[in-house]
Every structure is written in C-alpha cells, then in structure tokens.
Protein backbone atom coordinates (compact mmCIF):
# COMPACT_ATOMS: atom_id res chain seq x y z
CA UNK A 1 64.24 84.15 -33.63
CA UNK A 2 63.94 80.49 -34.99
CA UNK A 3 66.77 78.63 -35.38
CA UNK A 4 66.81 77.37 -38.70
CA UNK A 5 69.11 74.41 -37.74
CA UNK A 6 68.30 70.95 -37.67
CA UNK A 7 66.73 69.92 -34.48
CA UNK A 8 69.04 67.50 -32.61
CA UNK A 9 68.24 65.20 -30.34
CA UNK A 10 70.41 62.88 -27.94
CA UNK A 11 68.94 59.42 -26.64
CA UNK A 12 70.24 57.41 -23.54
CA UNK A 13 69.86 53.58 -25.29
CA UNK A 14 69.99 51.10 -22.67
CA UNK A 15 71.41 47.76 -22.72
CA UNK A 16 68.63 45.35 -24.68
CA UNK A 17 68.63 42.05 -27.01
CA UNK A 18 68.18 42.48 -31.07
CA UNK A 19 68.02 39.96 -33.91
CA UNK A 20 69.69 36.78 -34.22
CA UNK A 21 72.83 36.74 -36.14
CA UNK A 22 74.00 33.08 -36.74
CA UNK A 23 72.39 31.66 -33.79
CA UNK A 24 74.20 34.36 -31.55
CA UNK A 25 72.80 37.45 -29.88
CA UNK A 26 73.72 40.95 -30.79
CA UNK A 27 73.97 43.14 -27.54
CA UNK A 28 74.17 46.99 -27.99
CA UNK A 29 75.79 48.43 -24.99
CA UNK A 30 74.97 52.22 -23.23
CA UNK A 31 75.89 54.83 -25.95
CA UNK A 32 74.66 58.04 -26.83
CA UNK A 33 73.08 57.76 -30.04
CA UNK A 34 72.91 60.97 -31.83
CA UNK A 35 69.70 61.30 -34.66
CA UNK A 36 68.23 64.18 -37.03
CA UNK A 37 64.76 64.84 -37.29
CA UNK A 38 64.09 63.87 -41.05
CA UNK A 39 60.66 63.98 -43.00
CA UNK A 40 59.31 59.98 -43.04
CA UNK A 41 59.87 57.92 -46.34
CA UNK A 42 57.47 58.82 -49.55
CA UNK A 43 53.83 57.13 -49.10
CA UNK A 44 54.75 56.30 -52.70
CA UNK A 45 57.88 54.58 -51.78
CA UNK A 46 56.12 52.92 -48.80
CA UNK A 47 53.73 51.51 -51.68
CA UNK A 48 56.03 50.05 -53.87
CA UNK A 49 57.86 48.33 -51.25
CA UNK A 50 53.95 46.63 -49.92
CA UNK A 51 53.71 45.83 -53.47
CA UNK A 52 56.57 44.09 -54.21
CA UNK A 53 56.07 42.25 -50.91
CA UNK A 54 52.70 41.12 -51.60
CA UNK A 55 54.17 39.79 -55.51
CA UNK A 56 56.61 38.11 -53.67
CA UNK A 57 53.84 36.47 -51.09
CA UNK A 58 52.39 35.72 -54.41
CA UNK A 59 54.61 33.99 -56.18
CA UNK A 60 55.47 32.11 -53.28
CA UNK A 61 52.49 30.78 -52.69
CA UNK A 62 52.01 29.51 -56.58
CA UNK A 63 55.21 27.23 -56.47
CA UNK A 64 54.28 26.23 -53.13
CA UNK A 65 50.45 24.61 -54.31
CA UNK A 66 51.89 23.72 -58.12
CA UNK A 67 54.69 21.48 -56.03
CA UNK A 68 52.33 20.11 -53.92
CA UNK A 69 49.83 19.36 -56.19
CA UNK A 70 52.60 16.95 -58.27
CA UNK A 71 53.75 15.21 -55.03
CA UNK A 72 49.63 14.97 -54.65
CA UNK A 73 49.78 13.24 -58.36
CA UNK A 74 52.67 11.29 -57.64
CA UNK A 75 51.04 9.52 -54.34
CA UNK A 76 47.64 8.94 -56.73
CA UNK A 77 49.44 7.07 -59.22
CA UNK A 78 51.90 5.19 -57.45
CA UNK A 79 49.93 4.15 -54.16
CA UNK A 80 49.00 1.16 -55.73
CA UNK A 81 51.84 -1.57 -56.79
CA UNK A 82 53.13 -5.17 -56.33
CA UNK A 83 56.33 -5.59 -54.79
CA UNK A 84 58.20 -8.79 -56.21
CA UNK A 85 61.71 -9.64 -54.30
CA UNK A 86 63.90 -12.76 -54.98
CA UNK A 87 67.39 -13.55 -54.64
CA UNK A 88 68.95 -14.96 -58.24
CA UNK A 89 71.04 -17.53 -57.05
CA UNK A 90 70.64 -21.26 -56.79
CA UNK A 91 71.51 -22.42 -53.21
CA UNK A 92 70.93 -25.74 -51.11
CA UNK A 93 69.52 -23.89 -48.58
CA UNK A 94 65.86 -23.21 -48.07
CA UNK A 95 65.27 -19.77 -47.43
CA UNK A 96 61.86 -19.35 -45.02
CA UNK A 97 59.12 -17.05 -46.08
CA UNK A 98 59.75 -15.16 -43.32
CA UNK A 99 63.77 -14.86 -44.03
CA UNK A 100 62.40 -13.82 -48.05
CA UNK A 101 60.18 -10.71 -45.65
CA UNK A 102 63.60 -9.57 -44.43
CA UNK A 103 65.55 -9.65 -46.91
CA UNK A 104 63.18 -7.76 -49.24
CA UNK A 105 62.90 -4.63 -46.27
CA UNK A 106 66.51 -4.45 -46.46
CA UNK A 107 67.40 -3.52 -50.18
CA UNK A 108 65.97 -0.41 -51.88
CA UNK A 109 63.47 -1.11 -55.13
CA UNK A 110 65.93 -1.65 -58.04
CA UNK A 111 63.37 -1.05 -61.16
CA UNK A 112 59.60 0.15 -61.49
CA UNK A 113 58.06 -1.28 -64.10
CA UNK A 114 54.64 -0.08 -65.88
CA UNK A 115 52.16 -3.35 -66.71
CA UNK A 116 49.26 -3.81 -68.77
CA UNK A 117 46.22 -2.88 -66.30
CA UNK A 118 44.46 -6.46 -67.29
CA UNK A 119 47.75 -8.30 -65.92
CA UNK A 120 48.09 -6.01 -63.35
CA UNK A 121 44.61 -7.21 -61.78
CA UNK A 122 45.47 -10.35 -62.16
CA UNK A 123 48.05 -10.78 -60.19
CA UNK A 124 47.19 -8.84 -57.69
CA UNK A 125 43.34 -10.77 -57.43
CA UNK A 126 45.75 -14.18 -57.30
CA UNK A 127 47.66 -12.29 -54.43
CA UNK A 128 44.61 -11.17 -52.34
CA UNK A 129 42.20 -13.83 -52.35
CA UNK A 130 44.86 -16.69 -52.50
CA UNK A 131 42.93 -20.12 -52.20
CA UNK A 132 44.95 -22.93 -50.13
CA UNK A 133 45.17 -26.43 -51.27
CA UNK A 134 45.31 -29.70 -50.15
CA UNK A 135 48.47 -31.63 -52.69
CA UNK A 136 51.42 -33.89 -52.40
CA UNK A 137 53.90 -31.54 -54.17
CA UNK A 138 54.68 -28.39 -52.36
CA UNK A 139 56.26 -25.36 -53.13
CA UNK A 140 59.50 -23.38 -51.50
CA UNK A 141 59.47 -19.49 -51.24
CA UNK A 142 62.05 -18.32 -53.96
CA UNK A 143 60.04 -15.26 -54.80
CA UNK A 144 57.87 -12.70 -52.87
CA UNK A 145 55.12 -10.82 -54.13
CA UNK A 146 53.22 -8.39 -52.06
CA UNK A 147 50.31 -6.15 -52.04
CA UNK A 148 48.44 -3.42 -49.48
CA UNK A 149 46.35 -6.73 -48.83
CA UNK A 150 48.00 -10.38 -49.44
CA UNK A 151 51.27 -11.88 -49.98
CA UNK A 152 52.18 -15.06 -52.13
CA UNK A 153 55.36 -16.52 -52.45
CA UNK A 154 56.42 -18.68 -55.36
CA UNK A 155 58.96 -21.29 -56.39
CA UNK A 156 60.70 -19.64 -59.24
CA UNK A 157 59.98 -20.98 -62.93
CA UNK A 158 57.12 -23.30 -61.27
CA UNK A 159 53.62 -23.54 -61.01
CA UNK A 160 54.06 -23.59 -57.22
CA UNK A 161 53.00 -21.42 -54.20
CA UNK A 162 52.29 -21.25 -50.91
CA UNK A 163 51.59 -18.37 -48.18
CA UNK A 164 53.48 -17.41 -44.92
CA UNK A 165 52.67 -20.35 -43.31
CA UNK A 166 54.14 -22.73 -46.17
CA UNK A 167 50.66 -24.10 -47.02
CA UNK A 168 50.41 -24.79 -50.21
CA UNK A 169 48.16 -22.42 -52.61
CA UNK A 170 46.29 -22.96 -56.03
CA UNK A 171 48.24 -21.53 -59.27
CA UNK A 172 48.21 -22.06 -63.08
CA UNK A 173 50.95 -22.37 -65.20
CA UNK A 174 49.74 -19.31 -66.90
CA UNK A 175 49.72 -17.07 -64.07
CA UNK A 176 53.43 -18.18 -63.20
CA UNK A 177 54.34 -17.60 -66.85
CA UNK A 178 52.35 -13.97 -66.48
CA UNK A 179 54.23 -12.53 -62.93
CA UNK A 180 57.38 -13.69 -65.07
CA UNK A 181 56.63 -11.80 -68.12
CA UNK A 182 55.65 -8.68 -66.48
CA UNK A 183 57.93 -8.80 -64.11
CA UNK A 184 61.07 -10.07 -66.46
CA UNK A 185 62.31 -11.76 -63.53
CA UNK A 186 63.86 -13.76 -66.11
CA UNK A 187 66.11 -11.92 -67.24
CA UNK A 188 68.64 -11.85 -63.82
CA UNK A 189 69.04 -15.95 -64.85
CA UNK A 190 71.03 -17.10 -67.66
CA UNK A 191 69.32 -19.43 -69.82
CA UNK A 192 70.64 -22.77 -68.33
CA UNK A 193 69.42 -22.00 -65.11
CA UNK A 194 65.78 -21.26 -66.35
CA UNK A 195 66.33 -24.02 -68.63
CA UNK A 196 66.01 -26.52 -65.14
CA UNK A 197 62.50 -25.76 -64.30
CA UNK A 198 58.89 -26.44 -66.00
CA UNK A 199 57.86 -22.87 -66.78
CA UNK A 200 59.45 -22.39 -69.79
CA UNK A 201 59.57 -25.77 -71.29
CA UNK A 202 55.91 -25.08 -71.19
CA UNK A 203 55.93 -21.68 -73.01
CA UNK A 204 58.93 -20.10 -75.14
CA UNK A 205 61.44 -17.55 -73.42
CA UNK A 206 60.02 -13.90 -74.57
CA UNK A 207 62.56 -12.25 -77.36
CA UNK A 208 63.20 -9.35 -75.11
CA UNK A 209 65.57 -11.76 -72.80
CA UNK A 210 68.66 -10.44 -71.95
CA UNK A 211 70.83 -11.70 -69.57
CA UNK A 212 71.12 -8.18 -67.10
CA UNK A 213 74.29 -9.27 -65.17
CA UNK A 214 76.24 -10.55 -68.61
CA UNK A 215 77.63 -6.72 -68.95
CA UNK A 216 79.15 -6.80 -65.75
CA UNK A 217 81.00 -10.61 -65.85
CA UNK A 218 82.05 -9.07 -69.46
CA UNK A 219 83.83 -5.77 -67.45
CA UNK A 220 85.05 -7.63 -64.71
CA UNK A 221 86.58 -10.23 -66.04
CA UNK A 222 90.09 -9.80 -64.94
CA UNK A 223 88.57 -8.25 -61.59
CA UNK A 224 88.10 -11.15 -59.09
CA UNK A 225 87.13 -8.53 -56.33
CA UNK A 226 84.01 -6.97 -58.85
CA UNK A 227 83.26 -10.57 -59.60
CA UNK A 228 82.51 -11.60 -55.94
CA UNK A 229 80.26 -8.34 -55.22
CA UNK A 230 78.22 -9.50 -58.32
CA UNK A 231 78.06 -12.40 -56.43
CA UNK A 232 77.00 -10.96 -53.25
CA UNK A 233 74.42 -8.49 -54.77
CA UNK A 234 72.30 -11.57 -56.45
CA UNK A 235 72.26 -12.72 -52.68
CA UNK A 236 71.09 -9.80 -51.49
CA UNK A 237 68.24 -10.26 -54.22
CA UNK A 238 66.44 -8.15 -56.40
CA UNK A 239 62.70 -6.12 -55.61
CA UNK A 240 61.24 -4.98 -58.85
CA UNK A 241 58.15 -3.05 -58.53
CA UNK A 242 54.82 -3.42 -60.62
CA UNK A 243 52.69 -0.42 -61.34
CA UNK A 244 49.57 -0.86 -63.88
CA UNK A 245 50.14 1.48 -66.75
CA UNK A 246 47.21 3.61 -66.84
C-alpha cells in the first residue's frame, strides 16, 4: 500500500561559499537539511514575476538615455565659451601673464553669463587671430580672456593688449568697451577706480552698474575679520564665463 505521506528527503550539505553580505562571506557549515517535495511555483506566477522584471529593465533603461541625452545637451551648448579672469584690486605690482594663467586655474567660475551671439564672435575672432604690433605704449596683463584656440590679455579700462609673451597686440577702444559690457567686469570696481582709466571717459558707464561688493562692506562694517576676506577674495580674482545666447 502507498503511503500517502509526504515524501521526505534528508540532504548531507557540505561546507561551500554563498552571497556577499556587506562585503563579508556567509559560510553554511555541515547540517542536515530536511525538505518536502512540493509542486513548483504557478507558470502564471513565474510570468508575472518575468513581467514585472522586464517593466523594471524598462523603465530603467528610459531614465538612463533621457539623463544622458540632457548631459549630451548640456556639453552641446556649453562647449563653447570665453573665460575672462582678473583680480579687482589696484596693486604696484605687475602681475605676469603667466602668474594671471595660475591664478585663474585656481578659483572656480564665479558667474556664466549669456551674450549676444554678434558680440560673442567678436571677441572671440579678436582672441583667435590676435594681430601683434609694433608701438611705444604697451600694455600690462590685468585681465585674461581665453578660448579653445587663443588667449589675450588686457590692461583693464584700456585700449591695451598684449599676448603671453608681453608683445603688444592691435585693439579698438570699442572692443575694450564691448568685453567690458558683456562681461560687466565693471561692476567689481567702484566708480573712482574706473573713473582713472580712458575707457569710460570715452563712452558712458552702462545704467545697469552696480557696485557687487558694496552689500558686503555695508554687512561687515563693524566686522574687521569679514572686511579683510573681502579683501583677500578680490586678490584671488574673479573668472566670469561668456556663453553666446543662442
């Protein structure tokens, strides 16, 4: 006669490596492990748990191109820009072109700002085909402007610039008074200071000027400590970045 009992089965599990648990490894030991002879899971459950794998697989894969395809965007519109970098402060000493490089690599970009395509290509043109001069008056690096292709530096609120090498390079006073404008360099200098150079005897200061560190000698005050780190951050200088508004 058939039993009609369960069928019971005993298995010797020997000692063997399973699944990482926080970088540790789970060892199961000799043990008799005692099991029941069941029916298998339901095709039909075995179904709904492939579908709402492949859903997840799915999904997954949707975020994964939509993210992509903004950082994709992103790199389009932003690959091309003009770095400008200068240091606000008057000082008796000359700062190299070189020393301007340096100091511009070590502070992050402080403000992006969008420019009207026309102005934006042409600045950059006057950056990358730069045309050396022969003159009598020459030019110190007070402000760095870079592309992918050509740098320029310029002696702030002048119609004065030279390359790496401190030879001197051809510039109007109306593309001085146009990398100031879109830039709004002026605006870190308070108006005696811009009042010493040529540039803007030449051409009015734009209505949108605004002293930017005015706020903070305002709050500080009282603060002698907060008033020598404003200080030291216009020494560290400033790198604005230009991107041509599309």
């Amino acid at each position: 006669m058939k039993s009609l009992m369960p069928t019971t089965s005993f298995v010797l599990l020997g000692e063997r490596r399973t699944a990482q648990l926080n970088g540790e490894s789970i060892r199961h030991h000799h043990r008799w492990t005692e099991f029941t002879t069941e029916e298998p899971t339901s095709k039909k459950q075995e179904e709904m748990k492939r579908n709402a794998l492949l859903l997840f697989l799915w999904a997954l894969a949707l975020v994964t191109n939509v993210s992509c395809a903004s950082k994709s965007r992103e790199k389009t519109e932003f690959q091309d820009s003009i770095v400008v970098f200068f240091r606000p402060i008057y000082s008796s000493k000359v700062v190299s072109a070189k020393e301007l490089i340096m100091m511009s690599n070590k502070v992050p970009v402080y403000d992006t700002l969008f420019v009207d395509r026309g102005d934006y290509n042409s600045i950059k043109n006057f950056i990358e085909n730069k045309e050396v001069i022969r003159t009598d008056v020459k030019g110190i690096p007070e402000v760095y402007l870079k592309t992918k292709r050509g740098t320029v530096f310029l002696t702030q609120f002048n119609p004065l610039a030279v390359d790496i090498d401190g030879s001197p390079l051809a510039i109007s006073m109306d593309m001085a008074y146009r990398i100031n404008t879109c830039s709004k360099m002026y605006n870190y200098y308070t108006k005696e200071e811009i009042s010493w150079d040529t540039l803007f005897r030449e051409y009015s200061l734009p209505e949108d000027y605004h002293y930017h560190y005015d706020k903070y000698y305002h709050e500080f005050k009282n603060n002698d400590h907060k008033l020598d780190s404003i200080f030291i951050m216009k020494k560290r200088g400033v790198k604005l970045w230009l991107i041509a508004r599309e």
